[in-house]
PDB file of N, CA and C in Angstrom:
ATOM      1  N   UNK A   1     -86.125 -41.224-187.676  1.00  0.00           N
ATOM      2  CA  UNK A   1     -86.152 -40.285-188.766  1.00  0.00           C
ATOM      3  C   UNK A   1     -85.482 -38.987-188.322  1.00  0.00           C
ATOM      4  N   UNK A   2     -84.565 -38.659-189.227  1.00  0.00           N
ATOM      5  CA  UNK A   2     -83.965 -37.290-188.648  1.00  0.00           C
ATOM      6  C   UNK A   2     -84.481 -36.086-189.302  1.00  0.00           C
ATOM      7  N   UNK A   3     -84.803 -34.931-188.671  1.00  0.00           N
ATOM      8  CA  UNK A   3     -84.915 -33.741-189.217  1.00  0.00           C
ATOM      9  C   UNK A   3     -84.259 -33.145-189.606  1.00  0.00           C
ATOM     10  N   UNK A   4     -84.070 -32.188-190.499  1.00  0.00           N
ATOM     11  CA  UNK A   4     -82.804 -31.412-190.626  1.00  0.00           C
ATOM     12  C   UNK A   4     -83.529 -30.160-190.215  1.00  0.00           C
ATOM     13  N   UNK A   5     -82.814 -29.049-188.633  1.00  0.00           N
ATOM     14  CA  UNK A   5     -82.547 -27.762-188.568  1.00  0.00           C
ATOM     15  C   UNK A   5     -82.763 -26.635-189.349  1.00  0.00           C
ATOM     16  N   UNK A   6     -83.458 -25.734-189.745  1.00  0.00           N
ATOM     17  CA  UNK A   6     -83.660 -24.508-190.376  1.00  0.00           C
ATOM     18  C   UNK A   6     -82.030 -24.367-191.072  1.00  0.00           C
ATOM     19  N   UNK A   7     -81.373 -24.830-189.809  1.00  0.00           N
ATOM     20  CA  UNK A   7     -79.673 -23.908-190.300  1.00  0.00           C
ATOM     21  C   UNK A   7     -79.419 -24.762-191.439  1.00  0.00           C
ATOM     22  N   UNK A   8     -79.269 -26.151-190.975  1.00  0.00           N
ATOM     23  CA  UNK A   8     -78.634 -27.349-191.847  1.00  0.00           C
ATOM     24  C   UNK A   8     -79.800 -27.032-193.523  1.00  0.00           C
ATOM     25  N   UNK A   9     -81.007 -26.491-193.094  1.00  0.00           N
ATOM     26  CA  UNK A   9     -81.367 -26.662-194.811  1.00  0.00           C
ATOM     27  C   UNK A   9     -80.663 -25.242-195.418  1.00  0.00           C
ATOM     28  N   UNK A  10     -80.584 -24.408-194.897  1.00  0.00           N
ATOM     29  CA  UNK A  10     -80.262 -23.128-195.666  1.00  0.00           C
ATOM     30  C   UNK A  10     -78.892 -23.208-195.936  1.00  0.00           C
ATOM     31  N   UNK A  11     -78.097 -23.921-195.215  1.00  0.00           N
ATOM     32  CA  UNK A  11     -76.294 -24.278-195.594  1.00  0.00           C
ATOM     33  C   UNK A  11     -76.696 -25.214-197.038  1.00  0.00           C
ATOM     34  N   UNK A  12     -77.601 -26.345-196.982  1.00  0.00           N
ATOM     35  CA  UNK A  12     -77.981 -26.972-198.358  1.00  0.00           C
ATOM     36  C   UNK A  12     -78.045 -26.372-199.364  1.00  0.00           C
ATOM     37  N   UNK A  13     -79.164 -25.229-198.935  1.00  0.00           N
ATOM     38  CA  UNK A  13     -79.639 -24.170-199.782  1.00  0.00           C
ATOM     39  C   UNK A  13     -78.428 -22.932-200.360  1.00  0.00           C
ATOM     40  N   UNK A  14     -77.716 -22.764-199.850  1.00  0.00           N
ATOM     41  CA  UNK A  14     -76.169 -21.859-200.302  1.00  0.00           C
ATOM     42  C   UNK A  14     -75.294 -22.777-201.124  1.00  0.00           C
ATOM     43  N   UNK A  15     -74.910 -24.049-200.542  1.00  0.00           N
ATOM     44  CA  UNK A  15     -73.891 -24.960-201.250  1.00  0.00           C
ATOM     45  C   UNK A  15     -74.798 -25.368-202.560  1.00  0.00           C
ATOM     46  N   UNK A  16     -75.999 -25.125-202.799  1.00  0.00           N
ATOM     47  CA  UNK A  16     -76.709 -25.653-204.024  1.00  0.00           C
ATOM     48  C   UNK A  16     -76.672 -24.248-205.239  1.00  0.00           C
ATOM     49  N   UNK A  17     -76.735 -23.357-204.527  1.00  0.00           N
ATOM     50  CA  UNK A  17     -76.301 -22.050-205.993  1.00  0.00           C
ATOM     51  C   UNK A  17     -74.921 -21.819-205.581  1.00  0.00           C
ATOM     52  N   UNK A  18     -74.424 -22.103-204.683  1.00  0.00           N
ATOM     53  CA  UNK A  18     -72.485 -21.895-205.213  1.00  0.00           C
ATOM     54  C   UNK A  18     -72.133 -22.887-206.046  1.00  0.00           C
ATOM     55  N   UNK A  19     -72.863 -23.982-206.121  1.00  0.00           N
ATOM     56  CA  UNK A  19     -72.517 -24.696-207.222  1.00  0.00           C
ATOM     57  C   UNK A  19     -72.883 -24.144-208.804  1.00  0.00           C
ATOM     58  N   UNK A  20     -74.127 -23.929-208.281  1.00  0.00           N
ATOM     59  CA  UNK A  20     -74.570 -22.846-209.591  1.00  0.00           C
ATOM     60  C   UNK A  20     -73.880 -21.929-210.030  1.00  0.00           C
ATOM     61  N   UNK A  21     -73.268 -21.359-209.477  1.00  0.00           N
ATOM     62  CA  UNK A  21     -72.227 -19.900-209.640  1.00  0.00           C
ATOM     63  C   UNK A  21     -71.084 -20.864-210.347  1.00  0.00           C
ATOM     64  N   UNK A  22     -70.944 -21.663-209.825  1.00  0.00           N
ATOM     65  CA  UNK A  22     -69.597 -22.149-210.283  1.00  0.00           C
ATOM     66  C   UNK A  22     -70.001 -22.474-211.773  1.00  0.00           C
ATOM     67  N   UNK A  23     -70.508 -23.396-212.053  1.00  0.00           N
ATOM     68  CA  UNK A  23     -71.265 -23.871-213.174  1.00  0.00           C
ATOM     69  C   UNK A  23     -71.370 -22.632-214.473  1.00  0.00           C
ATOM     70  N   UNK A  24     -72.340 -22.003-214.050  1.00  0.00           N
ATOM     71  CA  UNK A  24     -73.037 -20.534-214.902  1.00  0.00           C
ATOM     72  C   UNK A  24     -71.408 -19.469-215.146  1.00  0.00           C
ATOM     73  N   UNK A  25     -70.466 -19.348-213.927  1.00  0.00           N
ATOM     74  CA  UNK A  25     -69.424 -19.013-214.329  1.00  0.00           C
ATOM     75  C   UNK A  25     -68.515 -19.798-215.694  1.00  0.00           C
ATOM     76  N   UNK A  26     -68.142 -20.714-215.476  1.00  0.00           N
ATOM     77  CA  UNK A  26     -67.594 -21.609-216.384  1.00  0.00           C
ATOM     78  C   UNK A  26     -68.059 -21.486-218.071  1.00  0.00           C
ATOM     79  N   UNK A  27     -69.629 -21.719-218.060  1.00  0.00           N
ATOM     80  CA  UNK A  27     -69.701 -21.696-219.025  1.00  0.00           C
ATOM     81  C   UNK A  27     -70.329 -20.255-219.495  1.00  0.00           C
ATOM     82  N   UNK A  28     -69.945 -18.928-219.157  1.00  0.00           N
ATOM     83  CA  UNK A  28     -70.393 -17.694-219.492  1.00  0.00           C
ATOM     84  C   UNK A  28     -68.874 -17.372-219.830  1.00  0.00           C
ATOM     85  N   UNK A  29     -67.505 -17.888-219.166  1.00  0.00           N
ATOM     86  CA  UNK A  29     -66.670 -17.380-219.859  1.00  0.00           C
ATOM     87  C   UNK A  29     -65.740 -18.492-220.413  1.00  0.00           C
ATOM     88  N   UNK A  30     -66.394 -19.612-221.260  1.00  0.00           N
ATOM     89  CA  UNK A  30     -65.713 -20.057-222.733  1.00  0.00           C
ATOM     90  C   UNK A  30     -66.846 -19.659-223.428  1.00  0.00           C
ATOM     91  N   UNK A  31     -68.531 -19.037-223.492  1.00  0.00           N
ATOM     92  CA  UNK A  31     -69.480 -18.533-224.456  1.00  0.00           C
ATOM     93  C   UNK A  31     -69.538 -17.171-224.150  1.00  0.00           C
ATOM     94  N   UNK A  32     -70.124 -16.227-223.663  1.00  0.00           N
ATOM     95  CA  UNK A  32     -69.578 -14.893-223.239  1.00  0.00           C
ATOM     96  C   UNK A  32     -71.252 -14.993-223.905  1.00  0.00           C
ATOM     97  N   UNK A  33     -72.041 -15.648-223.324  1.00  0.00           N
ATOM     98  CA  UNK A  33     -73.200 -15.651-223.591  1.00  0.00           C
ATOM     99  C   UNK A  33     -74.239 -15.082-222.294  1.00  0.00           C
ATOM    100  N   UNK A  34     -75.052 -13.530-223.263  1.00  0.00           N
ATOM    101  CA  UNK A  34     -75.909 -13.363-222.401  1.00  0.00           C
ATOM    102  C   UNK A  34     -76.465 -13.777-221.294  1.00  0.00           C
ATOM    103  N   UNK A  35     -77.396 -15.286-221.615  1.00  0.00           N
ATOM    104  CA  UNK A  35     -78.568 -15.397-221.332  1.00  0.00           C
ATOM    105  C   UNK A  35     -77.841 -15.964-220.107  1.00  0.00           C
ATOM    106  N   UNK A  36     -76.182 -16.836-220.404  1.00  0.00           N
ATOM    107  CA  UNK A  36     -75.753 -17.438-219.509  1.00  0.00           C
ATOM    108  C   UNK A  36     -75.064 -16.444-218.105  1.00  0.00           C
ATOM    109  N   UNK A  37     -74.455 -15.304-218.618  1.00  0.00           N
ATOM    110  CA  UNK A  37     -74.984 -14.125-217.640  1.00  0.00           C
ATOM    111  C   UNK A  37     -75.786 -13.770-216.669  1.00  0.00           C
ATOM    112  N   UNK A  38     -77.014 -13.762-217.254  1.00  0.00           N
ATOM    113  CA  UNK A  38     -78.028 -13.745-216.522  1.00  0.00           C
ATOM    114  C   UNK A  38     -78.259 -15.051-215.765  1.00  0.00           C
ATOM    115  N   UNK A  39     -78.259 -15.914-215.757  1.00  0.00           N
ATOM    116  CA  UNK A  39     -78.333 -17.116-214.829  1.00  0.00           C
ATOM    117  C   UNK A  39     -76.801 -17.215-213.642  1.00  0.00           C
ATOM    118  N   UNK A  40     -76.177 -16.632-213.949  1.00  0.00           N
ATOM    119  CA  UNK A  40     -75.012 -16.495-213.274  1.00  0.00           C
ATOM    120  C   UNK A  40     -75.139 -15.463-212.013  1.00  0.00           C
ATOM    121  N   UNK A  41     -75.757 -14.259-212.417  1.00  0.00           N
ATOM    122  CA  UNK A  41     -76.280 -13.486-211.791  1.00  0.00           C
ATOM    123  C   UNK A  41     -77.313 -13.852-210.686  1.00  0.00           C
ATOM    124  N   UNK A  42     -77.989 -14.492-211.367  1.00  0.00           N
ATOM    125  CA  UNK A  42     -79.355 -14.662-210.744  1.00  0.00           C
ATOM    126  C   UNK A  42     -78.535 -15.665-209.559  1.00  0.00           C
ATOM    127  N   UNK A  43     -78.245 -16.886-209.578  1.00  0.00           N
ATOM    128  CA  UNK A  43     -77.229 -17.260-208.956  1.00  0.00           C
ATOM    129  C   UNK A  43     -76.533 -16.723-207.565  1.00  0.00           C
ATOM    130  N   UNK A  44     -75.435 -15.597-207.895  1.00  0.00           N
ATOM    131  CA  UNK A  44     -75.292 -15.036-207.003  1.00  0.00           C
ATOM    132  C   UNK A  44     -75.867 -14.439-206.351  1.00  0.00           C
ATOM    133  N   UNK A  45     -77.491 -13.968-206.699  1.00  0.00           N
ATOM    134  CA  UNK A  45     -78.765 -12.921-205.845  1.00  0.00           C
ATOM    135  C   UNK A  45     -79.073 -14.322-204.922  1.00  0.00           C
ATOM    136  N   UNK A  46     -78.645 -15.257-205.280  1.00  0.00           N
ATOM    137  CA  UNK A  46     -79.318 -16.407-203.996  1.00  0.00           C
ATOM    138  C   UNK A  46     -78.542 -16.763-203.195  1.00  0.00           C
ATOM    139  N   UNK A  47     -77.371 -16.666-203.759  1.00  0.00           N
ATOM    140  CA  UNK A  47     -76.410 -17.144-202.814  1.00  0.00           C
ATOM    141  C   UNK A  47     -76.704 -15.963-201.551  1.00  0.00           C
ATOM    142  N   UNK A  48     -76.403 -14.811-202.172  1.00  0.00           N
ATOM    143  CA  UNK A  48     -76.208 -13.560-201.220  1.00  0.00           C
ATOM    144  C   UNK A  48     -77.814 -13.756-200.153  1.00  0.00           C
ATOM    145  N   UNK A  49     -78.983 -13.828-200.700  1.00  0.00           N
ATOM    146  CA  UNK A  49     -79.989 -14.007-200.219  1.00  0.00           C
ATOM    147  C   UNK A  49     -80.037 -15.158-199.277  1.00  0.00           C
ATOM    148  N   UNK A  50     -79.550 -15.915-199.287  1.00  0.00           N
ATOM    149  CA  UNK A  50     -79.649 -17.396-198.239  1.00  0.00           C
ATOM    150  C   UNK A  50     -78.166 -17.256-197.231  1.00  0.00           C
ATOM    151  N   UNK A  51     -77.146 -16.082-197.632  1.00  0.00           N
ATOM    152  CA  UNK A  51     -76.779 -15.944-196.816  1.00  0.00           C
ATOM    153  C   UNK A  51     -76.898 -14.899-195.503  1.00  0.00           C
ATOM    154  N   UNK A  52     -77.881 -13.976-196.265  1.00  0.00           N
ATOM    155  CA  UNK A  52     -78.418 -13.318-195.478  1.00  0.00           C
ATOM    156  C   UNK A  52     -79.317 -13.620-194.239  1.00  0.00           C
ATOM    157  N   UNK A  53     -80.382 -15.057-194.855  1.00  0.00           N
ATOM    158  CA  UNK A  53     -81.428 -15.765-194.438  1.00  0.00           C
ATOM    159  C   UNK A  53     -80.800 -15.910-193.209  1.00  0.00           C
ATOM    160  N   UNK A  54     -79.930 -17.093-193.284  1.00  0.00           N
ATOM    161  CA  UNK A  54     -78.858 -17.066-192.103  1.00  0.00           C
ATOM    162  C   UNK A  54     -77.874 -16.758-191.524  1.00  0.00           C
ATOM    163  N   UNK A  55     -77.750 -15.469-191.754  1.00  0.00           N
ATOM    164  CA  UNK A  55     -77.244 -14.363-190.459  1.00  0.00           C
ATOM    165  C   UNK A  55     -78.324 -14.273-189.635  1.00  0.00           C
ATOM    166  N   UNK A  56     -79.713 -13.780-190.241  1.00  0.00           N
ATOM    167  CA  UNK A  56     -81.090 -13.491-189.265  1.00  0.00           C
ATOM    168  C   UNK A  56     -81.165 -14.756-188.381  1.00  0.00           C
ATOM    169  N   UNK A  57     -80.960 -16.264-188.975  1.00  0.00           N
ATOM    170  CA  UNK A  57     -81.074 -17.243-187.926  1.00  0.00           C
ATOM    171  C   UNK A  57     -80.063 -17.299-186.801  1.00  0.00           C
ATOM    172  N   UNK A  58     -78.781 -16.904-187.050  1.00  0.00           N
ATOM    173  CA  UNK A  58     -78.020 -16.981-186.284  1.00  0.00           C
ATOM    174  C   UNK A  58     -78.267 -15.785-184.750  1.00  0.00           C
ATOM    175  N   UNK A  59     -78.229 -14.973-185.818  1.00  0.00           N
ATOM    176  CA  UNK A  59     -78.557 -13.514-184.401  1.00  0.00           C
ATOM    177  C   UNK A  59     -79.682 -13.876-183.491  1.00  0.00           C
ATOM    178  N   UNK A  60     -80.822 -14.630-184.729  1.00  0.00           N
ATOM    179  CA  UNK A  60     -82.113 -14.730-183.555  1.00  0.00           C
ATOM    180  C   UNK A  60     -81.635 -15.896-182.594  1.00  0.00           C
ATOM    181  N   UNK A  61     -81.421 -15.904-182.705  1.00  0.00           N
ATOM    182  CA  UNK A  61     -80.725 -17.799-181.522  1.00  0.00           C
ATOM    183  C   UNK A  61     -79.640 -17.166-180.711  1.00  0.00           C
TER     184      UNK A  61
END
């Protein structure tokens, strides 16, 4: 059984809302819809946040 690394889940965890970004982008500009805005946003606060996560893993190691 393999484990996956702190690092290997938080790289999961980034490639899973850059997909989101991509996504929430797309369809916020053919609707120019609020709500889809806001999920776009929110989006990038995770991306930025999980890449932050792991900078701290990297430095601590």
């Amino acid at each position: 059984m393999n484990r996956k690394t702190d690092e290997e889940i938080i790289k999961d965890k980034i490639g899973y809302w850059c997909k989101s970004v991509k996504h929430w982008w797309k369809a916020y500009r053919k609707y120019r819809c609020s709500l889809y805005k806001y999920f776009l946003l929110e989006s990038v606060r995770k991306v930025r946040y999980w890449h932050g996560e792991l900078e701290k893993k990297v430095k601590m190691c």
